[in-house]
Protein backbone atom coordinates (compact mmCIF):
# COMPACT_ATOMS: atom_id res chain seq x y z
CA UNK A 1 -198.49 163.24 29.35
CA UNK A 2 -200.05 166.28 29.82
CA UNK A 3 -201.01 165.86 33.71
CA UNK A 4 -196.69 165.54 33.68
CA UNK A 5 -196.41 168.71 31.64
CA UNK A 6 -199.03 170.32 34.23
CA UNK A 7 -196.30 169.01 37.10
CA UNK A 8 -193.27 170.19 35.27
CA UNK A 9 -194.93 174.07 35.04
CA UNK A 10 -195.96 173.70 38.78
CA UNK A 11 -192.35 172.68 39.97
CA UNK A 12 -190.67 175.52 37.41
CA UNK A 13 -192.92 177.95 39.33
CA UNK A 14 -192.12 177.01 42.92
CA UNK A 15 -187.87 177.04 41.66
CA UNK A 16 -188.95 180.61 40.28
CA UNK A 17 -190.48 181.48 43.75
CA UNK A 18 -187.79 180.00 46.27
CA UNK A 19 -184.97 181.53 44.28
């Protein structure tokens, strides 16, 4: 569950980057 948590972060911070 975490290693999904760790994913979820990772993907928030590329959207916050390509926007």
């Amino acid at each position: 569950m975490l290693l999904f948590l760790f994913v979820h972060c990772e993907k928030t911070s590329l959207t916050e980057e390509n926007e």
